[in-house]
Protein backbone atom coordinates (compact mmCIF):
# COMPACT_ATOMS: atom_id res chain seq x y z
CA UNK A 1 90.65 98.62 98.45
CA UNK A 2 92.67 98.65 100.99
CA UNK A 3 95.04 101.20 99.91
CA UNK A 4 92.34 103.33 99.18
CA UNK A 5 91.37 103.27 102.56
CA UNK A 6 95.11 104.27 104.10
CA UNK A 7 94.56 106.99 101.77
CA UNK A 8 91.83 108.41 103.24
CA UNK A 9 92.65 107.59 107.17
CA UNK A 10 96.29 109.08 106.15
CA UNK A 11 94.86 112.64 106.45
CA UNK A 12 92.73 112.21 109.67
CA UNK A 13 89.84 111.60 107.24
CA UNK A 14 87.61 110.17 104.70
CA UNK A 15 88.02 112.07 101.41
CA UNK A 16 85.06 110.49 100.06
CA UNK A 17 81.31 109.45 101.61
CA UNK A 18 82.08 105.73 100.62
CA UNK A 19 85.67 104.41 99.81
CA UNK A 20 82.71 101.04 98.48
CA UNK A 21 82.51 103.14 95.11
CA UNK A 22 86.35 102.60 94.34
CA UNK A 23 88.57 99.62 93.33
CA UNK A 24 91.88 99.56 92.36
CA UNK A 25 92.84 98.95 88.38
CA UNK A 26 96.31 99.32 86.92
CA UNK A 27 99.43 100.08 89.15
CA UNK A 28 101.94 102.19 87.32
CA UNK A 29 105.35 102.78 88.72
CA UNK A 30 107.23 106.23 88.43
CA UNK A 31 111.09 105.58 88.19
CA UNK A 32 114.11 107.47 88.15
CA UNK A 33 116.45 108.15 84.86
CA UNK A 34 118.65 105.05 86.40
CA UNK A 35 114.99 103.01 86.82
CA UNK A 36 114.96 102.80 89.98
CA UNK A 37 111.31 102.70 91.34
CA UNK A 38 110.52 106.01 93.12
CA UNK A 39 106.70 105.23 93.77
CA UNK A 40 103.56 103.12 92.61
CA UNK A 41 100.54 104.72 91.03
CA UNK A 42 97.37 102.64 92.09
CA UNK A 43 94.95 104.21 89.35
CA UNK A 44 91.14 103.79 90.66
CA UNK A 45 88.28 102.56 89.32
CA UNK A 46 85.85 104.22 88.29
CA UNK A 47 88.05 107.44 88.73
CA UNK A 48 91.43 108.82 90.96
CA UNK A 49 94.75 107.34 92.06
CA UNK A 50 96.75 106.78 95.23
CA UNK A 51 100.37 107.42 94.83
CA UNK A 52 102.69 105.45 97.47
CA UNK A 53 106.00 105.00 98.08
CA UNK A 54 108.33 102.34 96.52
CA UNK A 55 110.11 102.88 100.12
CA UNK A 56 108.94 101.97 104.27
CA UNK A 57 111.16 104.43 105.48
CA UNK A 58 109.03 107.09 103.89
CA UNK A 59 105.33 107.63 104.98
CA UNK A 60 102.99 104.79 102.79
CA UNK A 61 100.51 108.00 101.18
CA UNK A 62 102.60 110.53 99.28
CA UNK A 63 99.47 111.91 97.04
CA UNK A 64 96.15 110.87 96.10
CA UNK A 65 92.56 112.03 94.24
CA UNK A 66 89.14 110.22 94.46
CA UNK A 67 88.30 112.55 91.58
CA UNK A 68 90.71 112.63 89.18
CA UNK A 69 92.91 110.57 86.78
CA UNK A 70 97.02 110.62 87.21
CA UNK A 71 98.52 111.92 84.08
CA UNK A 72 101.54 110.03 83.15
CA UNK A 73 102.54 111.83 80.06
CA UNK A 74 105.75 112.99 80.27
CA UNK A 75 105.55 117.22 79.43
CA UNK A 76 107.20 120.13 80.75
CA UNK A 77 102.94 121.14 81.60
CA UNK A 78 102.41 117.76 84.02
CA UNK A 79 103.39 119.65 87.54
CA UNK A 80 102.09 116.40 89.38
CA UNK A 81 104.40 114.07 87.73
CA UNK A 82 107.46 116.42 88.09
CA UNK A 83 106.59 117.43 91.58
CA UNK A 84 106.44 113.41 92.55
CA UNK A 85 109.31 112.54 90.97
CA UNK A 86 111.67 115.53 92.64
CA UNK A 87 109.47 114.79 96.16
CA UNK A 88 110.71 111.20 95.80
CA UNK A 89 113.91 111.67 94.95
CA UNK A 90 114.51 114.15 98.03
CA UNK A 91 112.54 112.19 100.56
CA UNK A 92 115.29 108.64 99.52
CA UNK A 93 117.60 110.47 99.21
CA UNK A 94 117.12 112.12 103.36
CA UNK A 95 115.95 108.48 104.01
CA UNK A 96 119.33 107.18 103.55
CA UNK A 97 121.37 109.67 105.11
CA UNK A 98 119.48 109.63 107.93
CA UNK A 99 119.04 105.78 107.81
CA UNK A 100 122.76 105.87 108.19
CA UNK A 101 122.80 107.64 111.48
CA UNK A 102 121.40 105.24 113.09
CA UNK A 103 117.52 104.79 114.56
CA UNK A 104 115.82 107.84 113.29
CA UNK A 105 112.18 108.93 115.21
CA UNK A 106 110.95 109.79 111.78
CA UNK A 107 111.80 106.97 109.72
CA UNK A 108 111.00 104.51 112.62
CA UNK A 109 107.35 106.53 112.54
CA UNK A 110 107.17 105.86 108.68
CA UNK A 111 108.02 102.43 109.06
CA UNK A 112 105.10 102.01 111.66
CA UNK A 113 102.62 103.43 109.50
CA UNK A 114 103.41 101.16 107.21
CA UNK A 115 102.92 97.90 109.73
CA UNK A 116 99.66 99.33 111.19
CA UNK A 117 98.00 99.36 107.66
């Protein structure tokens, strides 16, 4: 539950009239070709999904639906899959350049998001 609740705080508010009506089922994780783990799928109960990241120096929410199902069959036709996986690739990717530079204000921000949840 409590991930469903960062979800709906993350975008300055509730999605949904109760977050009571969800739980959290099955957690999926999307890789890369090399299976490395880009992000986590929390499918809910009785419908929707949370995607986070696999990562703290990226922001905790990346997508999420209290009204539909994440599709995780793998088609040239599932946008939301495709659009995660190139999202998450791009975001680690400017994570660790930018992690090598030093203290950067956005990743330090991601990483506090992640501690105040």
């Amino acid at each position: 539950m409590r991930v469903a609740a960062l979800a709906a705080t993350s975008t300055g508010g509730a999605a949904v009239d109760s977050l009571q009506e969800f739980s959290i089922g099955a957690t999926v994780e999307i890789k890369q070709d090399d299976g490395r783990c880009l992000a986590y799928v929390h499918n809910l109960q009785p419908a929707g999904y949370i995607v986070t990241s696999a990562d703290t120096a990226i922001r905790p929410v990346i997508a999420f639906s209290f009204k539909n199902n994440f599709d995780f069959v793998e088609s040239k036709s599932n946008v939301l899959l495709h659009l995660v996986q190139a999202d998450m690739k791009a975001r680690l990717r400017l994570a660790a350049e930018s992690g090598s530079q030093g203290n950067d204000p956005l990743i330090q921000d991601n990483i506090k998001q992640w501690e105040n949840r």
